[in-house]
Protein backbone atom coordinates (compact mmCIF):
# COMPACT_ATOMS: atom_id res chain seq x y z
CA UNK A 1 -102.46 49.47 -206.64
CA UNK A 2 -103.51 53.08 -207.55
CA UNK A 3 -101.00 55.33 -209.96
CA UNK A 4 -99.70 58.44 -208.34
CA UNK A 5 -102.14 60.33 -210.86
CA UNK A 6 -104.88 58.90 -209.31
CA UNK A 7 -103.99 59.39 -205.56
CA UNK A 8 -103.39 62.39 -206.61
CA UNK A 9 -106.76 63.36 -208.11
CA UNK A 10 -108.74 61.01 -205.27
CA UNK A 11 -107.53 62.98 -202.11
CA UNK A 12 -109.40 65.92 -204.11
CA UNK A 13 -112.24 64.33 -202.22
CA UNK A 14 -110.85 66.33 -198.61
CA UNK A 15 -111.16 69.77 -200.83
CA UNK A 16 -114.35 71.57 -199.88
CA UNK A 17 -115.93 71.60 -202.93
CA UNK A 18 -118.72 74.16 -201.51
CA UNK A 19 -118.68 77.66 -200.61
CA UNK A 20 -118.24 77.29 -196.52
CA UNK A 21 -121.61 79.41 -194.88
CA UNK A 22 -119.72 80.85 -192.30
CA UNK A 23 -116.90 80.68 -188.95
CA UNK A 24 -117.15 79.52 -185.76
CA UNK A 25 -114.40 80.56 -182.75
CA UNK A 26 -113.92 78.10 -180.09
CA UNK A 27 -114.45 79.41 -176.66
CA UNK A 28 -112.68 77.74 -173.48
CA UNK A 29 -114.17 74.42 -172.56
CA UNK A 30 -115.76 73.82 -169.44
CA UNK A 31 -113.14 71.81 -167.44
CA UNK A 32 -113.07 68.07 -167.66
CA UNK A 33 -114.84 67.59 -171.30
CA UNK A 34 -111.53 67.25 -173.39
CA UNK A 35 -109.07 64.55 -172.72
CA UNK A 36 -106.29 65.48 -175.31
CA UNK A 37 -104.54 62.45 -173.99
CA UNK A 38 -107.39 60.27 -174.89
CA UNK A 39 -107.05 61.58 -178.56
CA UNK A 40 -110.43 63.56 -178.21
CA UNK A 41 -111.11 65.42 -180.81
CA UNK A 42 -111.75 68.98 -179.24
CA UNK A 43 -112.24 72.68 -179.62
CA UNK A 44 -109.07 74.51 -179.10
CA UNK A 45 -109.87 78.04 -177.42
CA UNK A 46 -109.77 80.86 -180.35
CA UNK A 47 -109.19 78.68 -182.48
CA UNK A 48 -111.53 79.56 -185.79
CA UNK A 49 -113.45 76.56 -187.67
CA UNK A 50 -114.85 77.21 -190.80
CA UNK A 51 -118.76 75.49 -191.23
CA UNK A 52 -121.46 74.35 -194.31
CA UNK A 53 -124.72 73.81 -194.61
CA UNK A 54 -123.73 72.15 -197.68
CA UNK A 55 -121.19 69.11 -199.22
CA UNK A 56 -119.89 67.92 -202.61
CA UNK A 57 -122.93 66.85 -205.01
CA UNK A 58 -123.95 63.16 -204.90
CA UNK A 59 -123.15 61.23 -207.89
CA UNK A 60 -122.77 57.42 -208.97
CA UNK A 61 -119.37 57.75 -207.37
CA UNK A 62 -119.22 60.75 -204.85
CA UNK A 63 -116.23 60.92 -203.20
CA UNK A 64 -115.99 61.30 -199.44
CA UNK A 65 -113.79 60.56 -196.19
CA UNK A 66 -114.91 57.68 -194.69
CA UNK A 67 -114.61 57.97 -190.33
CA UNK A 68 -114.99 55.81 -187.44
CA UNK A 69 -117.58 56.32 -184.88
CA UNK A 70 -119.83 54.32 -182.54
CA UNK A 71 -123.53 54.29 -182.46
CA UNK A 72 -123.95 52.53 -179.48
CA UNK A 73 -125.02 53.89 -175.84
CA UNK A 74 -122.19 55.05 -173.85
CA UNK A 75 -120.09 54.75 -177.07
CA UNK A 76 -117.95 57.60 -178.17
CA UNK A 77 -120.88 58.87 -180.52
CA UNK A 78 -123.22 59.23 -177.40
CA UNK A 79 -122.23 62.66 -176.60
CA UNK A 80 -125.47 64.16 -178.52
CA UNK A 81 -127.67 61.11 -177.55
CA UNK A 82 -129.45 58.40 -179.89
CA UNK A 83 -129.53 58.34 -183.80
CA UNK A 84 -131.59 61.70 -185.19
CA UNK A 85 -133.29 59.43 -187.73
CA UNK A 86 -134.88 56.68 -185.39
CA UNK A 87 -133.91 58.33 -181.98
CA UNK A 88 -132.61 54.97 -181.29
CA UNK A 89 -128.75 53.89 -180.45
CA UNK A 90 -127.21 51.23 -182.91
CA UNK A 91 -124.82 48.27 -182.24
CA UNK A 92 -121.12 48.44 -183.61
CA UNK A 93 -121.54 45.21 -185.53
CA UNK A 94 -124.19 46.98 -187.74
CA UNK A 95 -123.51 48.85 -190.91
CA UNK A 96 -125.22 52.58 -190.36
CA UNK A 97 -123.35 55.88 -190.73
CA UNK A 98 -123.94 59.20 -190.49
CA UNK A 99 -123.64 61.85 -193.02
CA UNK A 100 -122.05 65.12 -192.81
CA UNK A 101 -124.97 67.43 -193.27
CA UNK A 102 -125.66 69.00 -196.60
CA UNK A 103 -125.59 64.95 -197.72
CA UNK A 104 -127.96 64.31 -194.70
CA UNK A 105 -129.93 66.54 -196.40
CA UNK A 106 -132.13 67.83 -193.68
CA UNK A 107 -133.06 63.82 -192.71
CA UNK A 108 -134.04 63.14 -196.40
CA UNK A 109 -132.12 59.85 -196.55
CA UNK A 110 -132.81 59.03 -193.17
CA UNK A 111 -133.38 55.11 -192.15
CA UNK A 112 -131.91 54.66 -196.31
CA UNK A 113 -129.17 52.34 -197.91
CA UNK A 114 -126.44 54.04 -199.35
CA UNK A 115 -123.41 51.55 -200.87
CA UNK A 116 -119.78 52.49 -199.79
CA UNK A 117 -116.54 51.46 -202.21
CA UNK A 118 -113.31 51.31 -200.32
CA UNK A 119 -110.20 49.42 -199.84
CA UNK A 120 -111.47 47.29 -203.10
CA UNK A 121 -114.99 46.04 -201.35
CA UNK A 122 -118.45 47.49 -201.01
CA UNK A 123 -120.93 47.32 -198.52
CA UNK A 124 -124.50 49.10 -197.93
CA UNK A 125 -124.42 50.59 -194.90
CA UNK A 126 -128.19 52.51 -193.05
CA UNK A 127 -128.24 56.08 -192.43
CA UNK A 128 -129.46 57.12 -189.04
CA UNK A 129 -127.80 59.85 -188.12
CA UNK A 130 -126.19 63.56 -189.15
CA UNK A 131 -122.56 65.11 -188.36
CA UNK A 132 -123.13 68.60 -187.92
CA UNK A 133 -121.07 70.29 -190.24
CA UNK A 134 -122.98 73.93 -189.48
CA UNK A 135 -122.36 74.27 -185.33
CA UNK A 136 -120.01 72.89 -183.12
CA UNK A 137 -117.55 73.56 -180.17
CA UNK A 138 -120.56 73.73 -177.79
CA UNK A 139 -122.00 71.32 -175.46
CA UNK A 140 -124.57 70.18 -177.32
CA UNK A 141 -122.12 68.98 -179.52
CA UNK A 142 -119.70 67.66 -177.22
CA UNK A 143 -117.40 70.27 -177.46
CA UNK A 144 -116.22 69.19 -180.44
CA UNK A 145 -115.54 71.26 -183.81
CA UNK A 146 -117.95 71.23 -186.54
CA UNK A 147 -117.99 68.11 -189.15
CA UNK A 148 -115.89 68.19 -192.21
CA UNK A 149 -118.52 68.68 -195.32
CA UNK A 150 -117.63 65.42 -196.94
CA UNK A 151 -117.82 62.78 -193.85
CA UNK A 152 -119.40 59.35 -194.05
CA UNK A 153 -118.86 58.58 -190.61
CA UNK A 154 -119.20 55.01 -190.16
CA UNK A 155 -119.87 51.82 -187.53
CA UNK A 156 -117.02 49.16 -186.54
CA UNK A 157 -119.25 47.06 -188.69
CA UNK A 158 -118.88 49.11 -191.80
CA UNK A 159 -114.93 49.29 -191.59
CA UNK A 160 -114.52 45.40 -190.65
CA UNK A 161 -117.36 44.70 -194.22
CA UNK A 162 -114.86 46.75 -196.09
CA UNK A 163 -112.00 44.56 -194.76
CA UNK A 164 -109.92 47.65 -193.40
CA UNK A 165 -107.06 46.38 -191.18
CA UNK A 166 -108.09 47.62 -187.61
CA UNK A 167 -104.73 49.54 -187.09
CA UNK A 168 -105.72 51.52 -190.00
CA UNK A 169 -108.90 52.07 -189.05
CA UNK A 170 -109.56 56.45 -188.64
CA UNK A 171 -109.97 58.05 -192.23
CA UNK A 172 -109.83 56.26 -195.59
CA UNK A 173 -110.52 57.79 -198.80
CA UNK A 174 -113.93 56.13 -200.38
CA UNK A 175 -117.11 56.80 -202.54
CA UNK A 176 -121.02 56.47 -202.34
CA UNK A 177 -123.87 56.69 -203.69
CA UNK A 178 -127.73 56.28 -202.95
CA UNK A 179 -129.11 52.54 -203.56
């Protein structure tokens, strides 16, 4: 059980800790490419979204906002295609994640381990891909707004290592590092 001081000072991990490079306004989407129902995650029109080409500095315990996505074809992370790092799509039982992009860092830990701490377990999970935390609300990116600057989007396989109850499965608070 964590003290309310350390809640506290842990959800500092969803404050941008770098300057943001710039604004983004959402346009109207094309019809048919945003279920709201569905819970997509979509531009709103006029709506502005602030963007980075950087994220927090990397540590021995960097703190970040562990997500859910798939890696597999036709899975909800297919809207911009295969993995950037091996062009290649992944299943959901194995541990890769993406990185929100200054942590990406331009592909430099592509195809590498880093080890994820959450919900009291660890697990080393493959990079292979980026979320784009500098564009967004376009089609390339599936109409969807630009990445938060601290994201470690990860597999099914990542949240079920980490023993995460699947009806809490969406965000949880976690940290990383490079192996």
């Amino acid at each position: 059980m964590t003290s309310k001081k350390e809640r506290k000072g842990f959800s500092e991990s969803r404050l941008q800790i770098c300057k943001p490079s710039s604004k983004i306004k959402a346009k109207k989407l094309p019809n048919g490419h945003c279920n709201i129902e569905e819970d997509d995650i979509c531009c709103i029109k006029d709506k502005i979204h602030t963007t980075y080409k950087c994220s927090p500095q990397v540590s021995s315990k960097t703190k970040a906002i562990l997500t859910l996505n798939s890696f597999e074809k036709g899975g909800d992370g297919d809207g911009d295609g295969p993995s950037k790092c091996d062009n290649k799509y992944h299943s959901d039982d194995t541990h890769v994640v993406a990185l929100s992009t200054g942590w990406y860092n331009g592909g430099g830990r592509c195809l590498r381990n880093i080890t994820i701490n959450g919900n009291g377990r660890s697990v080393n999970a493959m990079v292979v891909d980026e979320c784009d935390s500098t564009m967004g609300c376009d089609e390339k990116h599936d109409y969807q707004p630009p990445c938060q600057n601290n994201l470690v989007i990860a597999s099914q396989g990542v949240w079920r290592a980490l023993r995460v109850p699947m009806n809490e499965w969406g965000e949880l608070d976690i940290t990383w590092f490079d192996e």
